[in-house]
Protein backbone atom coordinates (compact mmCIF):
# COMPACT_ATOMS: atom_id res chain seq x y z
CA UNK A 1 -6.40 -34.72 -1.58
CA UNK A 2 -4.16 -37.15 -4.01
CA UNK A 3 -6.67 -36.23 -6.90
CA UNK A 4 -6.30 -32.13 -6.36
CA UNK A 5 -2.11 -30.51 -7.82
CA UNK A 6 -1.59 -27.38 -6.60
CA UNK A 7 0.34 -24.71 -8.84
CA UNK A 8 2.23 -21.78 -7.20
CA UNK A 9 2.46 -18.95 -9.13
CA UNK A 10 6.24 -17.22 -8.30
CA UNK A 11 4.92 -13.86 -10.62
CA UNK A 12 7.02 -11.64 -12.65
CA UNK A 13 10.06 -9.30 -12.08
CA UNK A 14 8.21 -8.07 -8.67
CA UNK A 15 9.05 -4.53 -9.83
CA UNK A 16 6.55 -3.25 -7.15
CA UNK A 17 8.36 -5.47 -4.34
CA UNK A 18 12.18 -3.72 -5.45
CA UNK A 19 14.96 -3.59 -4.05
CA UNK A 20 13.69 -6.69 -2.27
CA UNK A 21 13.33 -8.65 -5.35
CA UNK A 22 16.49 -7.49 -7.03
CA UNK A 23 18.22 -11.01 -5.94
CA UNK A 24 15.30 -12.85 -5.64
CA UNK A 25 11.86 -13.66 -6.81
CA UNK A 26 8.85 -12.38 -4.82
CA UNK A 27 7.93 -16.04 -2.95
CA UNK A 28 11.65 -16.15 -1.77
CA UNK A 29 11.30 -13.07 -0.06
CA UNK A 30 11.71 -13.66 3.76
CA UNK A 31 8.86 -12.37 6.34
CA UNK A 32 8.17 -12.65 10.00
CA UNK A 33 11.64 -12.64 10.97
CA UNK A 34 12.30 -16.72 9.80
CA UNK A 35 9.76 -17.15 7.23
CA UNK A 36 9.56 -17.03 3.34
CA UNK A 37 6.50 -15.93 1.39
CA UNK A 38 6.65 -19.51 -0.03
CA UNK A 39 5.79 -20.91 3.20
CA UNK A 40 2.56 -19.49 3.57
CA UNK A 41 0.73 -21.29 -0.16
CA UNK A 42 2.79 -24.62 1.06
CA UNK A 43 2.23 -24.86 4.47
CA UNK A 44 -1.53 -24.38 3.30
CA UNK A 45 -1.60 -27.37 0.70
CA UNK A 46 0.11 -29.49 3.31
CA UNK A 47 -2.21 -29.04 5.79
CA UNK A 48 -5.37 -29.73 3.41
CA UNK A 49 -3.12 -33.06 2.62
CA UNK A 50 -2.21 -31.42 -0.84
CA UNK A 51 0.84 -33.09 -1.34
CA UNK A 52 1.85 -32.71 -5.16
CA UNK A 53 3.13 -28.86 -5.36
CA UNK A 54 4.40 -27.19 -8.32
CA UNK A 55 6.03 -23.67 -8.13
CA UNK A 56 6.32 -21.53 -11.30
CA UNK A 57 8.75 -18.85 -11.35
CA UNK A 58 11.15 -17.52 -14.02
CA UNK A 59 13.01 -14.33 -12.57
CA UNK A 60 16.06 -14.68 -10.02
CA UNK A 61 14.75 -18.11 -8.79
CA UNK A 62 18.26 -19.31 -7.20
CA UNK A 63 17.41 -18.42 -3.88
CA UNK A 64 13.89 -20.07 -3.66
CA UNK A 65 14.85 -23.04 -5.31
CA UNK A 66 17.58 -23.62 -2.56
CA UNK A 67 14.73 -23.17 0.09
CA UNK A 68 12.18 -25.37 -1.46
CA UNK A 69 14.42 -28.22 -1.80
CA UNK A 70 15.77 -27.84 1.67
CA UNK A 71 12.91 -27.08 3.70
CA UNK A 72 10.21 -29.50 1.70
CA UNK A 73 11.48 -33.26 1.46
CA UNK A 74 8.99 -35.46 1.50
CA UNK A 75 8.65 -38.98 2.46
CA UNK A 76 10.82 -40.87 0.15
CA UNK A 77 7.72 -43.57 -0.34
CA UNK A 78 4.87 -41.13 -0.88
CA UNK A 79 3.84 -39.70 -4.16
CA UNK A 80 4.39 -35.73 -2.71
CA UNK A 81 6.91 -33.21 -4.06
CA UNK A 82 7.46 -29.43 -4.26
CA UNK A 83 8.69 -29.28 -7.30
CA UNK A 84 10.10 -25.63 -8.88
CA UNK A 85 9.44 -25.22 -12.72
CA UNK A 86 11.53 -22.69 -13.85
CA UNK A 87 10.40 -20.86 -17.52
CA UNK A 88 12.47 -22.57 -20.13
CA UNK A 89 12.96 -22.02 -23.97
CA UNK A 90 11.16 -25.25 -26.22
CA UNK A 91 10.88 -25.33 -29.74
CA UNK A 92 7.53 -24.36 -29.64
CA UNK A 93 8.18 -20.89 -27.42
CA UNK A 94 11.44 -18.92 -26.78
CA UNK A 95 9.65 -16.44 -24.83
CA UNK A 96 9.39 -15.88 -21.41
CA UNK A 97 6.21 -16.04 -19.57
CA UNK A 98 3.88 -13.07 -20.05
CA UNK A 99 1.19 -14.01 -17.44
CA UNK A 100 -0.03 -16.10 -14.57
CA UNK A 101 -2.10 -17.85 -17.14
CA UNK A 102 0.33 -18.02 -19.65
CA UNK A 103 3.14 -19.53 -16.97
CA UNK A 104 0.25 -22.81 -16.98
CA UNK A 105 -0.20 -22.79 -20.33
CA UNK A 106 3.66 -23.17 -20.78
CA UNK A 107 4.26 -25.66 -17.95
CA UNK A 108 1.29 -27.79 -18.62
CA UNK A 109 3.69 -30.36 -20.08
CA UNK A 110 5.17 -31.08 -16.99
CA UNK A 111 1.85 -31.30 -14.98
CA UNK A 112 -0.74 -32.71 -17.39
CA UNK A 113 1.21 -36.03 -16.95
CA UNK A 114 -0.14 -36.27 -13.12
CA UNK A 115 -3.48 -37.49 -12.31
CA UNK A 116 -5.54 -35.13 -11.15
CA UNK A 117 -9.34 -34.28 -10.84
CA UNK A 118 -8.64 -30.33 -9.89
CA UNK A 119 -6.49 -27.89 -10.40
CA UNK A 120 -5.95 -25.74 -7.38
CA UNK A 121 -4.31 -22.46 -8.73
CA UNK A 122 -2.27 -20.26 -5.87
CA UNK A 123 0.06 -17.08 -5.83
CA UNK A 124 3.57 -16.75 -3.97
CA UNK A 125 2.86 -13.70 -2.29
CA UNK A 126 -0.21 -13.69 -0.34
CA UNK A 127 -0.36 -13.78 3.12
CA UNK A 128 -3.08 -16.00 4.64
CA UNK A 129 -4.52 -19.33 6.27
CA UNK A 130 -7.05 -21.61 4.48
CA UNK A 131 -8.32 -24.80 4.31
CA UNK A 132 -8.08 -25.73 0.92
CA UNK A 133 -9.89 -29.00 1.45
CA UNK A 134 -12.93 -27.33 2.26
CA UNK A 135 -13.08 -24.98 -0.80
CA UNK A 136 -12.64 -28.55 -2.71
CA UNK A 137 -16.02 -29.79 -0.50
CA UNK A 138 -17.50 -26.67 -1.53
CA UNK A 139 -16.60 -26.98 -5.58
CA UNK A 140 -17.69 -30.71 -5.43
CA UNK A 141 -20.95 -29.90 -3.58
CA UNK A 142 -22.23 -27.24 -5.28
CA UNK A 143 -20.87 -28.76 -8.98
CA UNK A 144 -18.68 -25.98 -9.96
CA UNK A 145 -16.58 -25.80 -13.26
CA UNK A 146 -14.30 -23.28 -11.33
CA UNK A 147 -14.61 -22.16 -8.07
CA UNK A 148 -12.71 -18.76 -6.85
CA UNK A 149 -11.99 -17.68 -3.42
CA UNK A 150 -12.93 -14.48 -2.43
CA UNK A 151 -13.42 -11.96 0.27
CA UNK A 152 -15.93 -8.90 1.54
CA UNK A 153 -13.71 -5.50 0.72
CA UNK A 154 -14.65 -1.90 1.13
CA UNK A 155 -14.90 0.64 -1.64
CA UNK A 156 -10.75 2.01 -1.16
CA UNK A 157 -9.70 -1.78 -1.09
CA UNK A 158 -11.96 -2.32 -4.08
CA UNK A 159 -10.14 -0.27 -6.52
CA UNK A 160 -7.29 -1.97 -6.80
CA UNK A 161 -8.64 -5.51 -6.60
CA UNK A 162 -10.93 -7.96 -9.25
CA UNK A 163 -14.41 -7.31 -7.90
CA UNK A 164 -17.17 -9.66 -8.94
CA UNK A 165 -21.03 -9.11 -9.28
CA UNK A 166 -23.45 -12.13 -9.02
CA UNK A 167 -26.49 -13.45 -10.66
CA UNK A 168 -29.90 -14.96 -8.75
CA UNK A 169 -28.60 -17.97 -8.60
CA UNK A 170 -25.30 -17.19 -6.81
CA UNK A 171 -23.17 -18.18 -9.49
CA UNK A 172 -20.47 -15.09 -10.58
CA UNK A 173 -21.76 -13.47 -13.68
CA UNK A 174 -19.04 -10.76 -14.08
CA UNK A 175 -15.63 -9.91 -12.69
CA UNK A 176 -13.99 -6.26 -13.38
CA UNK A 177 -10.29 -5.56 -12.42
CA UNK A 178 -9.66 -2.36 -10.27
CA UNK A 179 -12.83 -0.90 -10.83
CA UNK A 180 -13.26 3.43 -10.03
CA UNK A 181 -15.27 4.62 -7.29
CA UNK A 182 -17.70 5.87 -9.43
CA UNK A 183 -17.77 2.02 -11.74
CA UNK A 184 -18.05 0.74 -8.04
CA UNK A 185 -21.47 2.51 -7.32
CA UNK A 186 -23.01 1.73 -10.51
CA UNK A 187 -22.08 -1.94 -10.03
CA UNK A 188 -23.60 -1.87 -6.22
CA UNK A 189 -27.07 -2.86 -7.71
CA UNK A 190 -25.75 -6.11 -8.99
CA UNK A 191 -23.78 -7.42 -5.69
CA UNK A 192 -25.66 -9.86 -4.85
CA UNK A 193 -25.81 -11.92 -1.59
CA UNK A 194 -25.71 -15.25 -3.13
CA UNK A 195 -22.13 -16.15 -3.10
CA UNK A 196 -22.49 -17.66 0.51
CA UNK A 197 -21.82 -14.43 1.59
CA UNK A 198 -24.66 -14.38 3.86
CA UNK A 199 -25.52 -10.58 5.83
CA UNK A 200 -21.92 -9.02 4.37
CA UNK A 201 -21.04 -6.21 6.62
CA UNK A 202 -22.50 -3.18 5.13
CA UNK A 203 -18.43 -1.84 5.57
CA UNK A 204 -17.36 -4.20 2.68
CA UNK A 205 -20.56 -4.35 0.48
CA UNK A 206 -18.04 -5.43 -2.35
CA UNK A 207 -16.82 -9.09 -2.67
CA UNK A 208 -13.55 -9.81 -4.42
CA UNK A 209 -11.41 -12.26 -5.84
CA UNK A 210 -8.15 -14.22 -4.13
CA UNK A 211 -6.42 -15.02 -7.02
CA UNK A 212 -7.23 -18.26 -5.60
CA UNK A 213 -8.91 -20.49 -8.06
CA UNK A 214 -9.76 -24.10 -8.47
CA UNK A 215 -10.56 -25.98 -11.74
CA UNK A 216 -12.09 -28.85 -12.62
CA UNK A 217 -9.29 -30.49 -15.02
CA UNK A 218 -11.09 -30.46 -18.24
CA UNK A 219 -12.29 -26.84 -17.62
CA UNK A 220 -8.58 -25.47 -16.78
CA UNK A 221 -7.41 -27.58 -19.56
CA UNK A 222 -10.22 -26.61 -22.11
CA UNK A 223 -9.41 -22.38 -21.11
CA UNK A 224 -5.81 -22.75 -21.80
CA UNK A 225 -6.56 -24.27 -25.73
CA UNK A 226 -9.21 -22.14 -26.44
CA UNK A 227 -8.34 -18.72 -24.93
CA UNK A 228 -5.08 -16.87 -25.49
CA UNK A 229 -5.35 -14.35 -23.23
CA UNK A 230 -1.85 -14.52 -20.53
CA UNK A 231 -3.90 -13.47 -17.55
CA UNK A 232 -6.56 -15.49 -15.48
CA UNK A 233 -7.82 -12.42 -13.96
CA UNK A 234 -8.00 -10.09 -17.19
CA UNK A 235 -8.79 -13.27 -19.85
CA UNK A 236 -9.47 -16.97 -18.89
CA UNK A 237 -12.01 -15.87 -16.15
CA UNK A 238 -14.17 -13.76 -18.05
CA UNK A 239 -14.01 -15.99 -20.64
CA UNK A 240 -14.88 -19.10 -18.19
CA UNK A 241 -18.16 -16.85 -17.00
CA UNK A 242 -19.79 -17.45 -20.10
CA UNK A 243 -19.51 -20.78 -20.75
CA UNK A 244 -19.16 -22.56 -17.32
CA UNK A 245 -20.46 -22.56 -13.31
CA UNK A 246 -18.13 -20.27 -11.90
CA UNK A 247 -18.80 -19.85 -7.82
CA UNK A 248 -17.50 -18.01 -5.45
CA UNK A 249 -16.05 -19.61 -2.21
CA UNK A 250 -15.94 -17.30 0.68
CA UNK A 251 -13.14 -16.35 3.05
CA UNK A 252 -13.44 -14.96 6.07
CA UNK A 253 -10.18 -14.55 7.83
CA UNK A 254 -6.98 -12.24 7.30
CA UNK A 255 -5.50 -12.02 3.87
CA UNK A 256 -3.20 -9.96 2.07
CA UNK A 257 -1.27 -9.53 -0.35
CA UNK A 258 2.16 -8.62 0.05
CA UNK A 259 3.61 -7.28 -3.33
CA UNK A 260 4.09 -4.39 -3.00
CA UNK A 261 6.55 -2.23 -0.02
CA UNK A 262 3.97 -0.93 1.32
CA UNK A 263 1.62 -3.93 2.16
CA UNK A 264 4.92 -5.71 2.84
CA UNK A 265 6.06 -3.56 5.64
CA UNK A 266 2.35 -3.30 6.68
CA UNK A 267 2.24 -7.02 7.37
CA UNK A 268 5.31 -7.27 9.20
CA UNK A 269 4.60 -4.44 11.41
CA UNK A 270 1.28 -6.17 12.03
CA UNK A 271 2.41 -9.52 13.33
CA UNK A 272 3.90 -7.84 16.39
CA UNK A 273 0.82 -6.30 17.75
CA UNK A 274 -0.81 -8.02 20.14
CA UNK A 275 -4.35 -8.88 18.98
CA UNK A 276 -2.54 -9.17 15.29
CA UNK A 277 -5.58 -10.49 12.91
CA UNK A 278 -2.51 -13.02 11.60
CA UNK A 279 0.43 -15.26 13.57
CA UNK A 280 2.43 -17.17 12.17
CA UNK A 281 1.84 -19.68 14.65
CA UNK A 282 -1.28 -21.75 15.21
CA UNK A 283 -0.89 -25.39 17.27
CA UNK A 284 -3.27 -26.76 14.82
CA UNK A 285 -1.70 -25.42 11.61
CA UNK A 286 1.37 -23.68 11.74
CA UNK A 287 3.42 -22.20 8.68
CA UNK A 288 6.33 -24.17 7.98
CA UNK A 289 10.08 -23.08 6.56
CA UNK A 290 13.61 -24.11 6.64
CA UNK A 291 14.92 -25.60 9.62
CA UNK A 292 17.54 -24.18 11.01
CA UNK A 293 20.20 -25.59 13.80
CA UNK A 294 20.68 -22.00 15.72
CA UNK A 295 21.40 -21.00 19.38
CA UNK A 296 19.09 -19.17 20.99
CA UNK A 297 18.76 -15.69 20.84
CA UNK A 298 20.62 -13.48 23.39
CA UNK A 299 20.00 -10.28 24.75
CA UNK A 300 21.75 -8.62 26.93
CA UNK A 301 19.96 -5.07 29.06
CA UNK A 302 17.78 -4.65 26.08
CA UNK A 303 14.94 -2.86 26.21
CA UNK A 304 12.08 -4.48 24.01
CA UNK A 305 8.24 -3.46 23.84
CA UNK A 306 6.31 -5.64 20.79
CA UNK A 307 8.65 -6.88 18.92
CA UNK A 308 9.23 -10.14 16.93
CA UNK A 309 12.87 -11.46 17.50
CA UNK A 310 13.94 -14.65 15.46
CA UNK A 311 16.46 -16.99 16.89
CA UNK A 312 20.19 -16.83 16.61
CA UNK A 313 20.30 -13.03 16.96
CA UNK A 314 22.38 -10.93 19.50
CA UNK A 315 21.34 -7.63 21.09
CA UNK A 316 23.45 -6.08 23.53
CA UNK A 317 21.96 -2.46 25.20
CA UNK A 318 19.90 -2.05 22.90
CA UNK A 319 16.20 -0.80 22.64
CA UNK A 320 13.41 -2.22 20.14
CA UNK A 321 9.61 -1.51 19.78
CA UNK A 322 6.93 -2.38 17.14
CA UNK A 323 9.93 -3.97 14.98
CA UNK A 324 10.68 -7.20 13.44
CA UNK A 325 14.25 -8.40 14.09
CA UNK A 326 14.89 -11.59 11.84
CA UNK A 327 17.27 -14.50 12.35
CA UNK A 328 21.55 -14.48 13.15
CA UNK A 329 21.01 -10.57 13.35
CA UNK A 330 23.31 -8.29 15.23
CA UNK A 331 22.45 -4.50 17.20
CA UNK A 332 25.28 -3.39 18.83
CA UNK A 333 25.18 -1.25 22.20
CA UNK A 334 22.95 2.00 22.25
CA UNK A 335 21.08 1.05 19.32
CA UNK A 336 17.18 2.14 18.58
CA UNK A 337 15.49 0.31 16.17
CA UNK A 338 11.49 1.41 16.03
CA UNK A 339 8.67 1.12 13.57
CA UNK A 340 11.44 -1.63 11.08
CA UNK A 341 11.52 -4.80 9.23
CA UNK A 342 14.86 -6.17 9.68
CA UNK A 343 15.62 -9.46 7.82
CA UNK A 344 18.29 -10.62 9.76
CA UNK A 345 21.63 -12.57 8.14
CA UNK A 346 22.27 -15.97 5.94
CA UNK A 347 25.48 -16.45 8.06
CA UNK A 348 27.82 -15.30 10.96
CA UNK A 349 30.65 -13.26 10.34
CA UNK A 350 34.03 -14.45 11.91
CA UNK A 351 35.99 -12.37 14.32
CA UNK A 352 39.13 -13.22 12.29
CA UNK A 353 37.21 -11.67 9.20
CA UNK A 354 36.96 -8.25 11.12
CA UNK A 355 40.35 -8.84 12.74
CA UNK A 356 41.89 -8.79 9.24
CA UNK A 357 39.73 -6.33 7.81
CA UNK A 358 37.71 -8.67 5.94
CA UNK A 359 34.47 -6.24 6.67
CA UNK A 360 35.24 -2.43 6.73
CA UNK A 361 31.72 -2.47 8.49
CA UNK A 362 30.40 -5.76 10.17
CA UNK A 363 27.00 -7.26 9.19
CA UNK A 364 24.15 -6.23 11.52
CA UNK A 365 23.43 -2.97 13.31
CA UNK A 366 26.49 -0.89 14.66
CA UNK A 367 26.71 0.79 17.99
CA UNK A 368 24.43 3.93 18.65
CA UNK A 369 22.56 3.68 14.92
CA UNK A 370 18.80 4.73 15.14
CA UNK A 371 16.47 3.37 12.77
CA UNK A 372 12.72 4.33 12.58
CA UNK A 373 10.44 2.96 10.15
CA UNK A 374 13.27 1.08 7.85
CA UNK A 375 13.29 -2.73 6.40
CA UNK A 376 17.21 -3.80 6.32
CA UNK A 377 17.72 -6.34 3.92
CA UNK A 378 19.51 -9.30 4.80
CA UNK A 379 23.76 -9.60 5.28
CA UNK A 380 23.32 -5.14 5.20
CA UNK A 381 25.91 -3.34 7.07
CA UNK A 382 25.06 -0.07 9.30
CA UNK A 383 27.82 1.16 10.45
CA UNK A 384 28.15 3.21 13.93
CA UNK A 385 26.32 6.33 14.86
CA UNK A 386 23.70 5.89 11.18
CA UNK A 387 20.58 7.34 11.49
CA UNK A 388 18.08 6.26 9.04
CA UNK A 389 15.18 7.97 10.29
CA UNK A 390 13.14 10.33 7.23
CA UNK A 391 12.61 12.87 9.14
CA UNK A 392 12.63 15.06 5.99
CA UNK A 393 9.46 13.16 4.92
CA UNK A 394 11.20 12.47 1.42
CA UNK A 395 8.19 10.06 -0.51
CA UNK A 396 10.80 8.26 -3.14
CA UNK A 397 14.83 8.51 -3.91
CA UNK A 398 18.23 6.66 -3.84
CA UNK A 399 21.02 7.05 -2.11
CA UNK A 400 24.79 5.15 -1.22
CA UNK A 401 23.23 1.89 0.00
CA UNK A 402 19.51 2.83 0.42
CA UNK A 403 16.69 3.59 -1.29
CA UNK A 404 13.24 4.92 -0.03
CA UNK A 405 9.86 4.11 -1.04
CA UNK A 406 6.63 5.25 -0.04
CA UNK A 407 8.27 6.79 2.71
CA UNK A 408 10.19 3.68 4.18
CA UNK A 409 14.14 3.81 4.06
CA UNK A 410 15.24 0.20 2.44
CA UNK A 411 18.73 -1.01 2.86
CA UNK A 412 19.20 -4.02 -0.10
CA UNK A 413 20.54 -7.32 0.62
CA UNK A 414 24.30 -6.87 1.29
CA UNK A 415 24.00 -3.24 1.19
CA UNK A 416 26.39 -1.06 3.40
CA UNK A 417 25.58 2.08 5.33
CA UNK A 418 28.59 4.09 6.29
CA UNK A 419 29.35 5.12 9.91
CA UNK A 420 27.85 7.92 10.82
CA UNK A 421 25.22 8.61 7.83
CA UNK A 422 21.78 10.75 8.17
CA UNK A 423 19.30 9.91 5.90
C-alpha cells in the first residue's frame, strides 16, 4: 500500500482517560498487561503493508515518542517510518491544535510532501483488528471520494456515537453526533440497508461511524482549504456529504474505544475471559509493541483463575482472578487481587535501594493487600495490609495516592499507598 499514509490521531488532554493520562498522552497508555494503545492503529497499517505512519499528538508526548522510536524501526532501505509530529508554533499559527481535523490541517506540511493516492485517517485509542487494505479495495471499487468505517450499534451505544442515515443508492447522506433516543427513532425511517450492511441484526438497527476514514488526496486536501471547521466528525464530514461520494465500509468484528475509565477497564477485564470477542494475539496478525529482554514470569503457590500475567513479574502466595497483571510487577505473600487492571513497572527496584531506605514502600503489591476492582498505575507502591476494595460504593473522589472514578479505585503512575490503608 506505498500509495496509501496513514495519520494517527494522539487526541487532546484525554481528560476523560485521567489520572492515566496525567504523564502521558492517551495512545501511550499501556493495555493488556505489555501493550500500548499505539500498538493496536500500527500493528494494523503494518499488516495491510501500510508502511509510512504519522502520529499526531501534542499533550505529554515524551513517553510515546520513546516507544514509537524503540519498538518501530524499520528497514533501513525501505521507504517506511513511524514518524511522531508533535504540535509546534509557525509563523502562521501559535495555537495549539483544537481538533482532529485541525491537527491535519496543521501538520499537512510535513505530509503533503509524500506521495500518496489516500489518506487513511486513524485514532490512538481504539481497540480493534482490521484490514485496512480491504477498506482501500472497497473505496477503489466502489469510486468513493471518502470512505468511513463503520459498525451496526444498538440504540444505548448510539447515543454517544456519530450515527449515519443512508440514501437509495447506499451512499451516506447524513451523519449526526450523539443523537437522543427520541432523534434516534425519528431517524429509524432513513437507515437504510445499503451501506453493505446486508440483514443488520434487528439488535443494532443503527450503523455508526469508526472515526476511521479514508480520503482520496485531493478530497482530504480540498476539505482542509475550504472548510474551517477543527473536527472531522462535527465539520469536514458533513460538509464532504454534500459535495462528494461518501460510503460506508462495514466492520464486523470487536471494536472499542477506550477513552474513557470506564471502557478502559472494560476492555482489560475482557481480554481475560475465555471466549473474549478480542486477543491480543492472532498467528496471522498479531499486535506488536516494544520488545523487551525479560525473564520469565515466576510464581510461586499462587492461586490464579483467568487472569492475564505479562512476563517479568513475581507472585509469591498470592491469589488472582479476572485481573490483568502487567509486566516486572510484584504481589507479595497473601495478596488478593480480583476484578483489577494492574500496569505493572518500567524497572526493577534494587535490594540495596530498600536496604538503604531508598523506598519507604517498594514498587508492586505488599504482603496481605486486597484489591478488588482497581487499575494500579505503573511504578505505584501498596504498601502491606491496603485494602482498596469500595465497598462503600463511593461513585467519584480523591484521596492520598488514589482517586476513584465511576466506581473503580485508580492508583496514578508512581503513586504510593500507605501500609495498612482502607479505601
Amino acid at each position: 500500500m506505498r500509495n496509501v499514509l496513514a495519520l494517527i490521531l494522539g487526541g487532546g488532554q484525554g481528560t476523560r482517560l485521567h489520572p492515566l493520562t496525567e504523564l502521558r498522552s492517551k495512545p501511550a497508555v499501556p493495555i493488556g498487561g505489555k501493550y500500548r494503545l499505539i500498538d493496536v492503529p500500527i500493528s494494523n497499517c503494518l499488516h495491510a503493508d501500510l508502511r509510512r505512519i504519522f502520529v499526531l499528538t501534542q499533550f505529554n508526548s515524551a513517553s510515546l515518542n520513546r516507544h514509537v522510536s524503540s519498538a518501530y524501526r524499520m528497514d533501513l532501505f525501505s521507504r517506511g517510518f513511524v514518524e511522531i509530529l508533535a504540535a509546534e508554533q509557525t509563523p502562521q499559527s501559535t495555537a495549539w491544535f483544537q481538533g482532529t481535523a485541525d491537527a491535519v490541517r496543521k501538520a499537512r506540511r510535513h505530509f503533503i510532501e509524500h506521495d500518496a493516492d489516500y489518506y487513511l485517517i486513524l485514532a490512538g485509542d481504539h481497540l480493534y483488528r482490521m484490514n485496512y487494505a480491504d477498506m482501500l479495495d472497497a473505496h477503489v471499487a466502489q469510486k468513493a471520494d471518502v470512505t468511513i468505517a463503520a459498525l451496526p450499534v444498538d440504540a444505548d451505544e448510539a447515543t454517544g456515537m456519530g450515527i449515519f442515515t443512508f440514501d437509495g443508492d447506499g451512499l451516506i447522506a447524513a451523519f449526526e453526533e450523539k443523537p437522543n433516543h427520541e432523534r434516534l427513532e425519528a431517524m429509524r425511517p432513513s437507515l437504510g440497508t445499503g451501506a453493505g450492511f446486508v440483514n443488520p441484526d434487528p439488535d443494532k438497527p443503527f450503523i455508526a461511524s469508526m472515526g476511521i476514514y479514508l480520503f482520496s488526496r485531493q478530497v482530504l486536501l480540498d476539505l482542509l482549504d475550504q472548510e474551517p471547521g477543527h473536527d472531522f466528525g462535527r465539520a469536514l464530514i458533513p460538509a464532504a456529504l454534500t459535495r462528494y461520494k461518501v460510503r460506508a465500509y462495514p466492520h464486523r468484528g470487536y471494536w472499542a474505544d477506550v477513552g474513557t475509565i470506564d471502557s478502559f477497564y472494560d476492555a482489560n477485564i475482557m481480554l481475560t475471559r475465555p471466549s473474549a470477542p478480542f486477543s491480543f494475539y492472532d498467528p496471522t496478525c498479531p499486535i506488536y509493541t516494544h520488545a523487551r529482554f525479560l525473564p520469565p514470569s515466576k510464581l510461586v503457590a499462587c492461586d490464579l483463575n483467568q487472569a492475564l500475567i505479562a512476563e517479568g513479574c513475581y507472585l509469591e502466595q498470592a491469589a488472582v482472578s479476572d485481573s490483568v497483571v502487567g509486566i516486572r510487577t510484584s504481589i507479595g505473600p497473601g495478596s488478593r487481587v480480583t476484578r483489577s487492571v494492574l500496569l505493572g513497572a518500567d524497572y526493577y527496584e534494587l535490594d540495596s535501594a530498600r536496604e538503604n531506605g531508598g523506598a519507604h514502600v517498594p514498587i508492586g503489591i505488599g504482603r496481605d493487600v486486597v484489591l478488588d476492582r482497581v487499575i494500579v498505575d505503573k511504578n505505584a507502591r501498596i504498601g502491606d495490609g491496603a485494602r482498596l476494595t469500595n465497598t462503600a460504593g463511593v461513585d467519584e473522589a480523591d484521596g492520598p495516592g488514589y482517586y476513584i472514578r465511576n466506581g473503580i479505585v485508580i492508583v496514578p503512575k508512581g503513586g504510593v499507598i500507605a501500609p495498612g490503608t482502607v479505601v
